[in-house]
Protein backbone atom coordinates (compact mmCIF):
# COMPACT_ATOMS: atom_id res chain seq x y z
CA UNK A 1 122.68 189.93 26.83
CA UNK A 2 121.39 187.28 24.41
CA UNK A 3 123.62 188.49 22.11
CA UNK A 4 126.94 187.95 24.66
CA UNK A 5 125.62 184.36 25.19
CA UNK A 6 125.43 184.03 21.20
CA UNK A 7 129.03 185.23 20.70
CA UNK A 8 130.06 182.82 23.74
CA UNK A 9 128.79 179.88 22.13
CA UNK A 10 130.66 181.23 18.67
CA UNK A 11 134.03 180.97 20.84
CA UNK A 12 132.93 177.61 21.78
CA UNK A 13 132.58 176.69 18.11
CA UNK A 14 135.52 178.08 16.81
CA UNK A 15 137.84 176.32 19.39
CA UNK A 16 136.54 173.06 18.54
CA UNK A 17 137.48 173.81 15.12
CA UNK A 18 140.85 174.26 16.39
CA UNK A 19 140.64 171.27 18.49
CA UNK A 20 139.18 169.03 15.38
CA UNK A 21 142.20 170.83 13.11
CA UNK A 22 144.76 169.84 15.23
CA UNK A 23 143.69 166.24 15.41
CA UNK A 24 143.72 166.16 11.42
CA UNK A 25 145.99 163.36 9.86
CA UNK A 26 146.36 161.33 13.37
CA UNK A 27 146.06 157.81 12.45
CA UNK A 28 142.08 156.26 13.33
CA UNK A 29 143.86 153.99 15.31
CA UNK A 30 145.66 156.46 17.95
CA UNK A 31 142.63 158.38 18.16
CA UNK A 32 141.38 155.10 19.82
CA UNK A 33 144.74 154.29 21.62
CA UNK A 34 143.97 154.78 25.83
CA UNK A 35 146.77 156.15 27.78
CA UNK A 36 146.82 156.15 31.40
CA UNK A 37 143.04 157.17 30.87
CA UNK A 38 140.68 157.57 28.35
CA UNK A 39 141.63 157.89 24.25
CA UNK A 40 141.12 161.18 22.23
CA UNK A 41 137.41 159.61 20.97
CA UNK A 42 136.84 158.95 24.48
CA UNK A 43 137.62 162.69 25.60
CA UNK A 44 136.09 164.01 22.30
CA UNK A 45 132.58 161.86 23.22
CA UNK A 46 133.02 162.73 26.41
CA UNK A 47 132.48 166.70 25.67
CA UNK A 48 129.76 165.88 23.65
CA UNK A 49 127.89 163.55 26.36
CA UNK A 50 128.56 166.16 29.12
CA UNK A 51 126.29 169.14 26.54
CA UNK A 52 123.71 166.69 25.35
CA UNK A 53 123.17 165.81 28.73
CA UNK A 54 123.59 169.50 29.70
CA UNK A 55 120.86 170.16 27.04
CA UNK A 56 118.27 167.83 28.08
CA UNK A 57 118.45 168.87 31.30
CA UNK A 58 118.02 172.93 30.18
CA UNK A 59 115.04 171.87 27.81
CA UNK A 60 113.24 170.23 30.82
CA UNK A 61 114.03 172.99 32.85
CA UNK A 62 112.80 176.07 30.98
CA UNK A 63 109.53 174.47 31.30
CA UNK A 64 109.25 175.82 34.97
CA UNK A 65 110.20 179.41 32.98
CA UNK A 66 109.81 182.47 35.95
CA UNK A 67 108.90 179.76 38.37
CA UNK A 68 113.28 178.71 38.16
CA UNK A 69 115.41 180.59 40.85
CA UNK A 70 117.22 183.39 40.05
CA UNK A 71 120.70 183.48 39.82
CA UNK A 72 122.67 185.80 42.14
CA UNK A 73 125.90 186.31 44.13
CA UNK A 74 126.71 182.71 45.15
CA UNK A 75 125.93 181.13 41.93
CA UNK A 76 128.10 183.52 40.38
CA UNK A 77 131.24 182.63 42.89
CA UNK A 78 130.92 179.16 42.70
CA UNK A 79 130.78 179.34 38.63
CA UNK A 80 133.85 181.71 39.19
CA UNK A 81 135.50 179.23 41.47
CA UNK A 82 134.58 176.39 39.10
CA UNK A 83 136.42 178.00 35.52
CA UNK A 84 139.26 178.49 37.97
CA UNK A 85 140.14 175.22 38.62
CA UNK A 86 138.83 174.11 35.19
CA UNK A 87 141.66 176.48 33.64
CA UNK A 88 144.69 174.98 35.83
CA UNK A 89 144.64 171.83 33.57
CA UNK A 90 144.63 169.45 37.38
CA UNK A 91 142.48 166.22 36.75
CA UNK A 92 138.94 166.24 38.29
CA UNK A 93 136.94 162.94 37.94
CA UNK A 94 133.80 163.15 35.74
CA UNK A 95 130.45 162.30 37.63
CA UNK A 96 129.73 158.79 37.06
CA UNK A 97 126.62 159.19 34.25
CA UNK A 98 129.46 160.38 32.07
CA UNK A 99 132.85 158.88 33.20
CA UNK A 100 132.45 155.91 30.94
CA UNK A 101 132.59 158.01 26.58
CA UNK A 102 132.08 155.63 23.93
CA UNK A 103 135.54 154.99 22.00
CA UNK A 104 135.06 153.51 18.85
CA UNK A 105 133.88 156.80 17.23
CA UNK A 106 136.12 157.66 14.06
CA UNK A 107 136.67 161.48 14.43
CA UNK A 108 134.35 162.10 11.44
CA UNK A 109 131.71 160.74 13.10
CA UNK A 110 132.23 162.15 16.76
CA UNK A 111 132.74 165.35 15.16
CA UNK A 112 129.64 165.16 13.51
CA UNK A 113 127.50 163.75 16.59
CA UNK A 114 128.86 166.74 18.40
CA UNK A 115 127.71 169.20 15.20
CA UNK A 116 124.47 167.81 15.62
CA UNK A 117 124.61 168.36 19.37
CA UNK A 118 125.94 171.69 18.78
CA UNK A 119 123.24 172.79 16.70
CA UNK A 120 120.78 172.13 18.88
CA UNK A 121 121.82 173.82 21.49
CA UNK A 122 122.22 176.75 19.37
CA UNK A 123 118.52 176.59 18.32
CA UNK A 124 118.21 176.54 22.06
CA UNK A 125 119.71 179.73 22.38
CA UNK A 126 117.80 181.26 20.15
CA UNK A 127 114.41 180.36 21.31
CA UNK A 128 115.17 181.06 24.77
CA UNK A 129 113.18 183.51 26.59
CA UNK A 130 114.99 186.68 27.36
CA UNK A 131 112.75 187.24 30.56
CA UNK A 132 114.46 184.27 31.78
CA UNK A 133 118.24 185.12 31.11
CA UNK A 134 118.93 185.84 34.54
CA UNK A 135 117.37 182.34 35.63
CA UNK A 136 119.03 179.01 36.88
CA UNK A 137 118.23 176.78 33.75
CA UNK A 138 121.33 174.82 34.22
CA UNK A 139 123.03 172.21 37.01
CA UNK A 140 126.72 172.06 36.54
CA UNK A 141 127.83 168.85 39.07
CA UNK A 142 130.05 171.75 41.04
CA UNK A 143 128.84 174.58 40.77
CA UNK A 144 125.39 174.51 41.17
CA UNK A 145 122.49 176.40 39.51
CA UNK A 146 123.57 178.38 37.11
CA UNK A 147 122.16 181.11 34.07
CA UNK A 148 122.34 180.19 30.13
CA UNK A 149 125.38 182.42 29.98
CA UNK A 150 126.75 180.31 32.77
CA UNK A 151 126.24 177.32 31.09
CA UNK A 152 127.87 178.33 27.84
CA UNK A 153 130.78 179.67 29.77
CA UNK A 154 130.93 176.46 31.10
CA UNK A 155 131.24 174.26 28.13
CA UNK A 156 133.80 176.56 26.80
CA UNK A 157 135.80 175.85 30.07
CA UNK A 158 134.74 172.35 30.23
CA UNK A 159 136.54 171.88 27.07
CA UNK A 160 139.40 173.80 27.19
CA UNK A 161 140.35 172.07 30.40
CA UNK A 162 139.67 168.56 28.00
CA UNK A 163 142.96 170.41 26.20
CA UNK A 164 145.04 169.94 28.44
CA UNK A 165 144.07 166.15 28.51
CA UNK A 166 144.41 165.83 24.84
CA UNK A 167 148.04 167.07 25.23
CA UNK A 168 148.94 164.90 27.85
CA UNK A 169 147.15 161.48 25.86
CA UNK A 170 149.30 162.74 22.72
CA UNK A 171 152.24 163.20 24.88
CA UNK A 172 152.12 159.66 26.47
CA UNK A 173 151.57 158.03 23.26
CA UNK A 174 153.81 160.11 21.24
CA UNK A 175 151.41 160.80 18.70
């Protein structure tokens, strides 16, 4: 199972790349540009706020190890219900601790914040406990309590609905 959450969190990885390579040669200064909402730094800092944040709440959280609920049939449907709506590319406002990104990032140096952020999640991964992969180390703000593989499935989703924003910002500005 570890090794499912491992090749998640690869997928994760490689689609930033994709979303970093595709942002290549934009001018610093329409990276920065807000549309009707945030700017591509903004959305970019805000992916990497929502899994630091994500992170220091799992690190905490493991602490409790076996003592952590289990995860079972209702955390499952809500994280089900949750990449649903995530994949339809509708807005959702972001909870409040993370609704405000920094913007005046260059993309160098969001990207490599978010490598560093990245990285330690990773080590995360691989130090957790496997007697505890079927616990609720994570909060996600809808879906509840949910498992490490949860969690990773959820930044992948978080992000690829942050796609569809990109699009739209690069649509409005014509960039």
């Amino acid at each position: 199972m570890k090794e499912s959450i491992e090749n998640r969190f690869q997928k994760l990885i490689e689609e930033t790349d994709l979303v970093f390579r595709d942002l290549q040669g934009i001018e610093e200064s329409d990276l920065k540009k807000k549309g009707k909402g945030w700017s591509i730094i903004q959305v970019l800092s805000h992916l990497n706020m929502s899994e630091g944040l994500s992170l220091q709440y799992m690190n905490k959280k493991v602490q409790a190890g076996k003592e952590m609920q289990e995860v079972n049939f209702i955390n499952n449907f809500k994280m089900w219900v949750v990449c649903g709506f995530l994949g339809t590319g509708l807005k959702w406002k972001a909870p409040s601790y993370i609704s405000n990104p920094e913007g005046n990032y260059t993309l160098d140096e969001i990207r490599k914040i978010w490598e560093a952020t990245r990285s330690e999640i990773r080590n995360f991964i691989e130090q957790y406990p496997e007697e505890l992969l079927n616990h609720a180390v994570y909060k996600h703000p809808m879906a509840g309590r949910l498992s490490l593989e949860q969690a990773v499935d959820s930044f992948v989703y978080h992000q690829r609905h942050h796609v569809y924003q990109l699009r739209r910002i690069r649509k409005e500005l014509n960039i």
